[in-house]
Structure formats: C-alpha cells, structure tokens
C-alpha atoms as a PDB file:
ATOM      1  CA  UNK A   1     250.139  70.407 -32.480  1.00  0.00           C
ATOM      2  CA  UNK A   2     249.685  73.341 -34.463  1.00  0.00           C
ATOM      3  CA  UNK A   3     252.979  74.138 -34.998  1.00  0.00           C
ATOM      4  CA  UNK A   4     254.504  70.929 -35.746  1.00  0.00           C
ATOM      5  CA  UNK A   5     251.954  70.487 -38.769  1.00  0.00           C
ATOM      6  CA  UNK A   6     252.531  73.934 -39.954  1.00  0.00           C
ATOM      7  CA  UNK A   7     256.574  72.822 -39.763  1.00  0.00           C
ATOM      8  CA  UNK A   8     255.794  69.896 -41.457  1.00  0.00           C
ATOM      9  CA  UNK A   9     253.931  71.412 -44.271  1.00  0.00           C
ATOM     10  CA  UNK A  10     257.126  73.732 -44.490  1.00  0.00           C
ATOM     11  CA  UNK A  11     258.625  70.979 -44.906  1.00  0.00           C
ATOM     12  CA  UNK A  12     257.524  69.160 -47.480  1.00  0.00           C
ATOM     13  CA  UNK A  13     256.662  72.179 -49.397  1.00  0.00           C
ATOM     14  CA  UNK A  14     260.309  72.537 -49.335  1.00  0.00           C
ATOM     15  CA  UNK A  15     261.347  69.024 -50.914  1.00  0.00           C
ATOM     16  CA  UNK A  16     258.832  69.224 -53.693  1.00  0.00           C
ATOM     17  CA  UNK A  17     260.127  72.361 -54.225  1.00  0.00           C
ATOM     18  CA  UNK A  18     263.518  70.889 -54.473  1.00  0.00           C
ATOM     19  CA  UNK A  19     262.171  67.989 -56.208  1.00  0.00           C
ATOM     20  CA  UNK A  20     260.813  70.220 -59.101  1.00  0.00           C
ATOM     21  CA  UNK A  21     264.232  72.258 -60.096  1.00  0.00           C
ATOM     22  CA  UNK A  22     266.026  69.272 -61.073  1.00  0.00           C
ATOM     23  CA  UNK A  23     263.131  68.231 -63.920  1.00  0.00           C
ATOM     24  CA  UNK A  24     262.831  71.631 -64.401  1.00  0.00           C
ATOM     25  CA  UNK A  25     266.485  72.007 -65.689  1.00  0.00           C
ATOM     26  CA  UNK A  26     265.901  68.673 -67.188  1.00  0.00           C
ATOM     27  CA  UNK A  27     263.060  69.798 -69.520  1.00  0.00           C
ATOM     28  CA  UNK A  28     265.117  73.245 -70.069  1.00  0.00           C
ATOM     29  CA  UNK A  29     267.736  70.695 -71.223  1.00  0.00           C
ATOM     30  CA  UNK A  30     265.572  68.083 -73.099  1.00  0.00           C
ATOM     31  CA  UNK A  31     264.404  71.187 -75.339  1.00  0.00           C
ATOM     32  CA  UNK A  32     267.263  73.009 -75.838  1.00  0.00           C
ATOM     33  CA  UNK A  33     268.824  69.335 -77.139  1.00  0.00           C
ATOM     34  CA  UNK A  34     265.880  68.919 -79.474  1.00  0.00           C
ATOM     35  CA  UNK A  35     266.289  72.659 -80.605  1.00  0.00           C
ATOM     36  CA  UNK A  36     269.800  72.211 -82.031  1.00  0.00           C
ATOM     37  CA  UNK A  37     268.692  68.785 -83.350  1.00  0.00           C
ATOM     38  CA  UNK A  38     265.578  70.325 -85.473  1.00  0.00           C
ATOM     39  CA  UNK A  39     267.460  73.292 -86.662  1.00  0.00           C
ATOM     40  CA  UNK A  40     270.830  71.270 -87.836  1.00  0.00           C
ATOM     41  CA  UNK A  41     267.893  68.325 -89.762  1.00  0.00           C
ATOM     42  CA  UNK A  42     266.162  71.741 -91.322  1.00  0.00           C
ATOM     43  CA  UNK A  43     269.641  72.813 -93.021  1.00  0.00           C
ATOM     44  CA  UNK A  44     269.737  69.187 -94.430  1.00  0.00           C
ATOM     45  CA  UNK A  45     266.486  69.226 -96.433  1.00  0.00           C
ATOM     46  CA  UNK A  46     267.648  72.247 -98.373  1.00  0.00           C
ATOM     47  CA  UNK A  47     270.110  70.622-100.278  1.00  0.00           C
ATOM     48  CA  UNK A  48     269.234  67.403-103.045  1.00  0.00           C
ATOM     49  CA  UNK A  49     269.087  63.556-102.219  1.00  0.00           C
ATOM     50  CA  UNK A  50     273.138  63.348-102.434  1.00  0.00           C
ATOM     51  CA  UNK A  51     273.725  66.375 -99.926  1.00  0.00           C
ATOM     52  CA  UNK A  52     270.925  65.178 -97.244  1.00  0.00           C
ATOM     53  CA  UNK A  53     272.450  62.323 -97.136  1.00  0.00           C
ATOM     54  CA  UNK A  54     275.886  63.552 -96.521  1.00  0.00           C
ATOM     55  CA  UNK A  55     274.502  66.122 -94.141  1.00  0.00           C
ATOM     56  CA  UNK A  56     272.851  63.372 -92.256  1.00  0.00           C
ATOM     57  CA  UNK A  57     275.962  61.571 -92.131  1.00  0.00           C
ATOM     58  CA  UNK A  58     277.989  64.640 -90.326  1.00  0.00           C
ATOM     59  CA  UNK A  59     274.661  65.219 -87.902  1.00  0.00           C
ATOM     60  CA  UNK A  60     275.236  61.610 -86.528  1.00  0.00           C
ATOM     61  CA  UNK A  61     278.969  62.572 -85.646  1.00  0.00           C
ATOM     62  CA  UNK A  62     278.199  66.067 -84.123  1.00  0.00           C
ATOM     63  CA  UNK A  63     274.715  65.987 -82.778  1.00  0.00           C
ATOM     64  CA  UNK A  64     273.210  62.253 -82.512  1.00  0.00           C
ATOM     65  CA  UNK A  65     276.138  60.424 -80.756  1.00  0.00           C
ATOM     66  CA  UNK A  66     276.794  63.279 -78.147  1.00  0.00           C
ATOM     67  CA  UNK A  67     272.890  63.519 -78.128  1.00  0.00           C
ATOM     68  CA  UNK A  68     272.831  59.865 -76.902  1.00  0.00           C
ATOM     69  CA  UNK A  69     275.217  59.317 -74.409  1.00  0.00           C
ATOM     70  CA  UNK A  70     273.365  61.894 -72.671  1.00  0.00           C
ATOM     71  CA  UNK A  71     269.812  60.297 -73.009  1.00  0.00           C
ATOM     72  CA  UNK A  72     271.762  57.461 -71.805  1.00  0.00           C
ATOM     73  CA  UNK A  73     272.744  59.040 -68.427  1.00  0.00           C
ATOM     74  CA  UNK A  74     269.528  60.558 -68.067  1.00  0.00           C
ATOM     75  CA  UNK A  75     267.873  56.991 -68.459  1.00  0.00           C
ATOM     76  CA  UNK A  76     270.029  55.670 -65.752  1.00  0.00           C
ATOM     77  CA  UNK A  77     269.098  58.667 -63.617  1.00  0.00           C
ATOM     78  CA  UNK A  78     265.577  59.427 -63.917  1.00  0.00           C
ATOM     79  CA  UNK A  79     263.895  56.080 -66.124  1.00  0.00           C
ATOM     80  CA  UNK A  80     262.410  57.715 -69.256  1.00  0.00           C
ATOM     81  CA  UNK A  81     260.968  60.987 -68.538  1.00  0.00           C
ATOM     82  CA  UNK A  82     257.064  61.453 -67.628  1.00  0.00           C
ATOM     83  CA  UNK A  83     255.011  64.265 -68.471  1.00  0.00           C
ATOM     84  CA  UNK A  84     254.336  64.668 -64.808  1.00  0.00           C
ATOM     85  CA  UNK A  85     258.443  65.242 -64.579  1.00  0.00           C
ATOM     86  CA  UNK A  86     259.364  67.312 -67.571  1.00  0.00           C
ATOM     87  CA  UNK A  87     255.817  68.020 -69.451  1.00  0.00           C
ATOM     88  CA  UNK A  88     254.460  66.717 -72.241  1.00  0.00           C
ATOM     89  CA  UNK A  89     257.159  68.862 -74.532  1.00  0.00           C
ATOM     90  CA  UNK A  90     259.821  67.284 -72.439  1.00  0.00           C
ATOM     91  CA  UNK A  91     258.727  63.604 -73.210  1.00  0.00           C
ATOM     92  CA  UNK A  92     258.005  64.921 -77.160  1.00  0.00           C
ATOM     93  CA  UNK A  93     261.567  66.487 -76.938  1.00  0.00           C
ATOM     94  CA  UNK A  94     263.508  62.893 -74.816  1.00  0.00           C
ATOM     95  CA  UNK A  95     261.318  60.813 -77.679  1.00  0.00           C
ATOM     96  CA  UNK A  96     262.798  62.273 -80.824  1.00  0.00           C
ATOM     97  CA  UNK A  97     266.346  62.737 -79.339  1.00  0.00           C
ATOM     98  CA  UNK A  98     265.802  59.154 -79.119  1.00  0.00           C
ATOM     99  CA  UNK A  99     264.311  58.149 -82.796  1.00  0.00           C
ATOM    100  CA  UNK A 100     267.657  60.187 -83.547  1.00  0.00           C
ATOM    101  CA  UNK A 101     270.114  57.769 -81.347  1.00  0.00           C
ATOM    102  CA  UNK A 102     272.089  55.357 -82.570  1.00  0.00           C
ATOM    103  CA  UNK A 103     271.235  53.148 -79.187  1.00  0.00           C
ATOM    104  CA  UNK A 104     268.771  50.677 -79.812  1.00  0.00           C
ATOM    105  CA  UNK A 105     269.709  48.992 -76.414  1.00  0.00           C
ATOM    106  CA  UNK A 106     269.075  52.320 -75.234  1.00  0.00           C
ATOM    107  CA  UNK A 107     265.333  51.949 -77.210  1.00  0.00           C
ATOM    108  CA  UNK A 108     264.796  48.851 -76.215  1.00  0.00           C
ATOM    109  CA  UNK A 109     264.820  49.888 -72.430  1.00  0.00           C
ATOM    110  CA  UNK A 110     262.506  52.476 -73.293  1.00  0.00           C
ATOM    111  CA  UNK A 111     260.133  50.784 -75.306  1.00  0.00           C
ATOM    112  CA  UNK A 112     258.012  49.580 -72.549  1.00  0.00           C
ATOM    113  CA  UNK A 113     257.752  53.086 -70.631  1.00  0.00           C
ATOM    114  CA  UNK A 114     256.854  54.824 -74.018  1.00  0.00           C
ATOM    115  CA  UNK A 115     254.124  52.060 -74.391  1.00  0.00           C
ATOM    116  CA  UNK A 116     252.853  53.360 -70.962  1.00  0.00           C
ATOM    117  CA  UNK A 117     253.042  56.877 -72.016  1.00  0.00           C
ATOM    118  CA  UNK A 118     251.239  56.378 -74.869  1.00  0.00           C
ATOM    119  CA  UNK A 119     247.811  54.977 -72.934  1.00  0.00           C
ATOM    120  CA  UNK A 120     248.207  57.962 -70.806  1.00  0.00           C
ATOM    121  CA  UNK A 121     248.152  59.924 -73.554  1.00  0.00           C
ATOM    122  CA  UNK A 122     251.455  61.477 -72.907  1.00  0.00           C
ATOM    123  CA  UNK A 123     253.168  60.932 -76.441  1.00  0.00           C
ATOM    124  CA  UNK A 124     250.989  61.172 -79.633  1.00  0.00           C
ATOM    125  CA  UNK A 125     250.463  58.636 -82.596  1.00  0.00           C
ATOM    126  CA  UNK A 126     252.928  59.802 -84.667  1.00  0.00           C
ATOM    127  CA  UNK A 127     255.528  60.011 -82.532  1.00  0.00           C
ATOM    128  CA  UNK A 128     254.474  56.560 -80.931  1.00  0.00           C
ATOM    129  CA  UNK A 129     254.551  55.141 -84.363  1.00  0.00           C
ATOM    130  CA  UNK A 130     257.595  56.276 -85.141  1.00  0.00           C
ATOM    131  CA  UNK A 131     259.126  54.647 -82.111  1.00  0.00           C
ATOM    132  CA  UNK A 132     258.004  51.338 -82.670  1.00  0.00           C
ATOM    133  CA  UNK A 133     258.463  51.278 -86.447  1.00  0.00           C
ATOM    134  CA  UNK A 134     262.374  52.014 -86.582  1.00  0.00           C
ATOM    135  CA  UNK A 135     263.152  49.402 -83.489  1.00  0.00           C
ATOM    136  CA  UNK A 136     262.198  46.798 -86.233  1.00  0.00           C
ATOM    137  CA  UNK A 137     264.062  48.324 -88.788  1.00  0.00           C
ATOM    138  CA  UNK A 138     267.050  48.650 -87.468  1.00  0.00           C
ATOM    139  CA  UNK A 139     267.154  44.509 -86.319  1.00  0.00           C
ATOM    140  CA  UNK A 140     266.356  44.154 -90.510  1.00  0.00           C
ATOM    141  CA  UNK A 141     262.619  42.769 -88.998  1.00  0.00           C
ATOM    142  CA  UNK A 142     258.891  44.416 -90.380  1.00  0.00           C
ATOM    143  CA  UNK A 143     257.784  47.544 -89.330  1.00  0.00           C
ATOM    144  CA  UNK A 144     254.289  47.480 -88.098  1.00  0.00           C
ATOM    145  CA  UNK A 145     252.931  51.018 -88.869  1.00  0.00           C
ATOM    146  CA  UNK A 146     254.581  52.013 -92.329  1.00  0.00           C
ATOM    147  CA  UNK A 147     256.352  55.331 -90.776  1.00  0.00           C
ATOM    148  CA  UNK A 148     259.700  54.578 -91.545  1.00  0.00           C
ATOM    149  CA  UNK A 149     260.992  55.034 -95.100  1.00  0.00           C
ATOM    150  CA  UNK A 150     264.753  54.282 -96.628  1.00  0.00           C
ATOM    151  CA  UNK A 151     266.736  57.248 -98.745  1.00  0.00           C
ATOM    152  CA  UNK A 152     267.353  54.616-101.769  1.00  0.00           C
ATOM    153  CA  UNK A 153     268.364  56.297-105.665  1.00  0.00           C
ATOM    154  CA  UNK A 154     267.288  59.748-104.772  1.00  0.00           C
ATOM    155  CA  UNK A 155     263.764  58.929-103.316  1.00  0.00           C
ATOM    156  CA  UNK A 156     262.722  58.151 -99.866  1.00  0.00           C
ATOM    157  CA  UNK A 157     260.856  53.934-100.186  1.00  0.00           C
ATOM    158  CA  UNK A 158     258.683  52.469 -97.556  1.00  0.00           C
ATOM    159  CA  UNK A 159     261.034  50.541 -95.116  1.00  0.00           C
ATOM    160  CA  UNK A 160     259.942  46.568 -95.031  1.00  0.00           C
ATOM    161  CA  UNK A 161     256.445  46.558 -93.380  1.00  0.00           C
ATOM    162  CA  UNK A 162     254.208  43.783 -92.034  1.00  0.00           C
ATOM    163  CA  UNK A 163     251.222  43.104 -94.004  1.00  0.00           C
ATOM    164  CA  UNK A 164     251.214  46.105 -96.331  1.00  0.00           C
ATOM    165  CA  UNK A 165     247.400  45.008 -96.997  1.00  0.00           C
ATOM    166  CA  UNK A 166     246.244  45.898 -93.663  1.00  0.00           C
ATOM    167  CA  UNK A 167     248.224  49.045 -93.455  1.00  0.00           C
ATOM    168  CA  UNK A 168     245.714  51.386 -92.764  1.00  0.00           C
ATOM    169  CA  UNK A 169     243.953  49.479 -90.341  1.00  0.00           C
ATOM    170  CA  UNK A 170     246.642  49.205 -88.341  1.00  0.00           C
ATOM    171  CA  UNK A 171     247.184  52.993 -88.236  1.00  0.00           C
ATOM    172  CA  UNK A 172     243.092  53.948 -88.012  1.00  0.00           C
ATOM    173  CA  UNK A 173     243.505  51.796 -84.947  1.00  0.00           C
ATOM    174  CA  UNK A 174     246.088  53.660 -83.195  1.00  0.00           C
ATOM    175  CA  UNK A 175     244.767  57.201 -84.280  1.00  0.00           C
ATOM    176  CA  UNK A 176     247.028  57.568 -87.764  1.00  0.00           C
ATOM    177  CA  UNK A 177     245.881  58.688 -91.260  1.00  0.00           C
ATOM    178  CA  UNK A 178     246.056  56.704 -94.036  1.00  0.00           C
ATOM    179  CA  UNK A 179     249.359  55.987 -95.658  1.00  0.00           C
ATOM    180  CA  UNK A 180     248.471  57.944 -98.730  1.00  0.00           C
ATOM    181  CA  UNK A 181     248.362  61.058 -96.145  1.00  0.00           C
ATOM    182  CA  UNK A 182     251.687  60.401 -94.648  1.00  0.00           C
ATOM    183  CA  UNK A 183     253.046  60.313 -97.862  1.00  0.00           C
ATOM    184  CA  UNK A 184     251.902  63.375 -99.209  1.00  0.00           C
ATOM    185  CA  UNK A 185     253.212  65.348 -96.144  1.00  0.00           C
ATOM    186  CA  UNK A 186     256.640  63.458 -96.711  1.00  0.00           C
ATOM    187  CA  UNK A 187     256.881  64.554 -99.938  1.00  0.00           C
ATOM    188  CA  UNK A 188     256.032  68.281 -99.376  1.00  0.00           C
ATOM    189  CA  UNK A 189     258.424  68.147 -96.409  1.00  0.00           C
ATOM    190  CA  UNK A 190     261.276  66.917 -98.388  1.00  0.00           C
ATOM    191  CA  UNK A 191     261.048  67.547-101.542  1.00  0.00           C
ATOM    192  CA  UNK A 192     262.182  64.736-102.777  1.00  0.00           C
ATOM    193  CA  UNK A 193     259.912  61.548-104.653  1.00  0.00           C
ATOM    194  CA  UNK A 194     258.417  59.061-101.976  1.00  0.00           C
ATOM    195  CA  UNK A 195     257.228  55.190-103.082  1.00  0.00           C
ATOM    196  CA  UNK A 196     254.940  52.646-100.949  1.00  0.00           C
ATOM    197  CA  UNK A 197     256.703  49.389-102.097  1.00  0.00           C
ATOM    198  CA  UNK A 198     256.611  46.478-100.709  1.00  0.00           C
ATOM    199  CA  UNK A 199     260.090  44.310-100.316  1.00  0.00           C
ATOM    200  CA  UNK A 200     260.024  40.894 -99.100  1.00  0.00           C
END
C-alpha cells in the first residue's frame, strides 16, 4: 500500500512538473514579446508629434501584427493566461501585447477573463482601464474611464468618453487617480501637449 502511494505521488509530481515547463516557456515568451515591444515604443517618443506617429505606423507592421497572431494562437491554446499559469508579469506582459493588437475580436474574447482577473487582483487599474477604454474606441463608442487619448495636430486629446462630469468617480471607484493626474504623467512621458476635451 505503501508503495503504490509513494508511486503515485511520483507520479503526479511528475505531470505537474511537466505541466509547469510549458507556462514556464510561455511567460519566458510573453516577456521577451513585451520586451521588444517597450523598447521599439521608447525609440518612438524621442522624436516630435510627426515622427511618433510615423514610428508608430512602422511598429504596427513589424512588431504589433506578428505580436498578434501569436496572442491569437496562444488564446486558442491556453484561454487568456492566469497568474497562477505565467505570473502576474506574464498576464501584465499577454495584457499590453494585447492593448497593442490590432484584434479586437481577439479583445473581445478576452474581455470577460480580464474582468475575472481583475477581481482577483491579478491585473491592476491601469492596465484594466486601459483594456476596457480602447475596446470602445476602436467600435467609434464612449470610453468609460478617460485612459485613452487621440494623437490629433501635434497633441495627444481625450478620446470620446462617457459622462466626462463623472470622470473621476468612475476612476476613484476602480482604484484610479484623478484625470488631472493621468494627464500630467502623459505629458511628462511624452513630451508632447495633452487636452481633456470633450467631443460629442
């Protein structure tokens, strides 16, 4: 009796073993993909409103579509990745790859796993924000939590947002600073002039 529980132990020691190397070269993967994706968006910011926006335009080609046919597969493998899978720098990593795609069927599949995540915890408010507000954008509907913002005449402008009066509520809720902060931090990061406006 012994024996066969100490085989089966083995055993199953053994296929969680197994188990683990796969997400492990996932995550490996996941953060070498965001990696490449940070450092080519870094080289962008140096240059003025014009170049970013060229820059931008070449990242899509060489980084974002190859980027995405790949979260793709890995969606249809594994669902979207859990922190329990990949860790919590794995899920940060598959989440921006993903702000990045050019898939929103590909966002909309996620968009109820990444609502999960974000009760357990597993993907912060900015990030979860971020998510939810460019979905929207991208259908030409209001964002809900004022994160996304438009590279219009040199100068970055609030995407269309759902009542703009009850912004900040709306982010204190979820565990966001107030606009005014986000846009201060926008402007420092890329140097360029950043309006709240309202479009309707």
């Amino acid at each position: 009796m012994k024996i066969a529980l100490i085989i089966i132990f083995i055993f199953a020691f053994v296929s969680i073993n197994k188990a683990q190397e796969p997400a492990k070269t996932l995550r490996e993967e996941l953060l070498a993909m965001r990696e490449a994706d940070q450092k080519a968006r870094l080289e962008c910011v140096k240059g003025n409103a014009e170049e970013q926006m060229k820059c931008l335009v070449e990242i899509d080609k060489t980084i974002d579509e190859p980027n995405t046919k790949r979260l793709e597969q890995i969606f249809r493998q594994y669902g979207f990745p859990t922190a329990q899978t990949v860790g919590r720098d794995g899920v940060d990593a598959f989440l921006l790859l993903l702000q990045h795609s050019n898939s929103d069927a590909l966002r909309e599949k996620s968009l109820k796993p990444i609502e999960r995540a974000f009760k357990r915890k597993e993907i912060s408010p900015s990030d979860f924000a971020g998510f939810v507000d460019r979905l929207p954008d991208h259908q030409n509907k209001p964002q809900i939590y004022g994160s996304n913002f438009d590279l219009k005449n040199g100068k970055f402008v609030m995407s269309r947002t759902k009542d703009i009066k009850n912004l900040d509520k709306r982010r204190k809720k979820i565990g966001l600073p107030p606009i005014a902060e986000y846009i201060k931090m926008m402007k420092e990061m890329y140097n360029l002039e950043v309006e709240l406006e309202e479009k309707f």
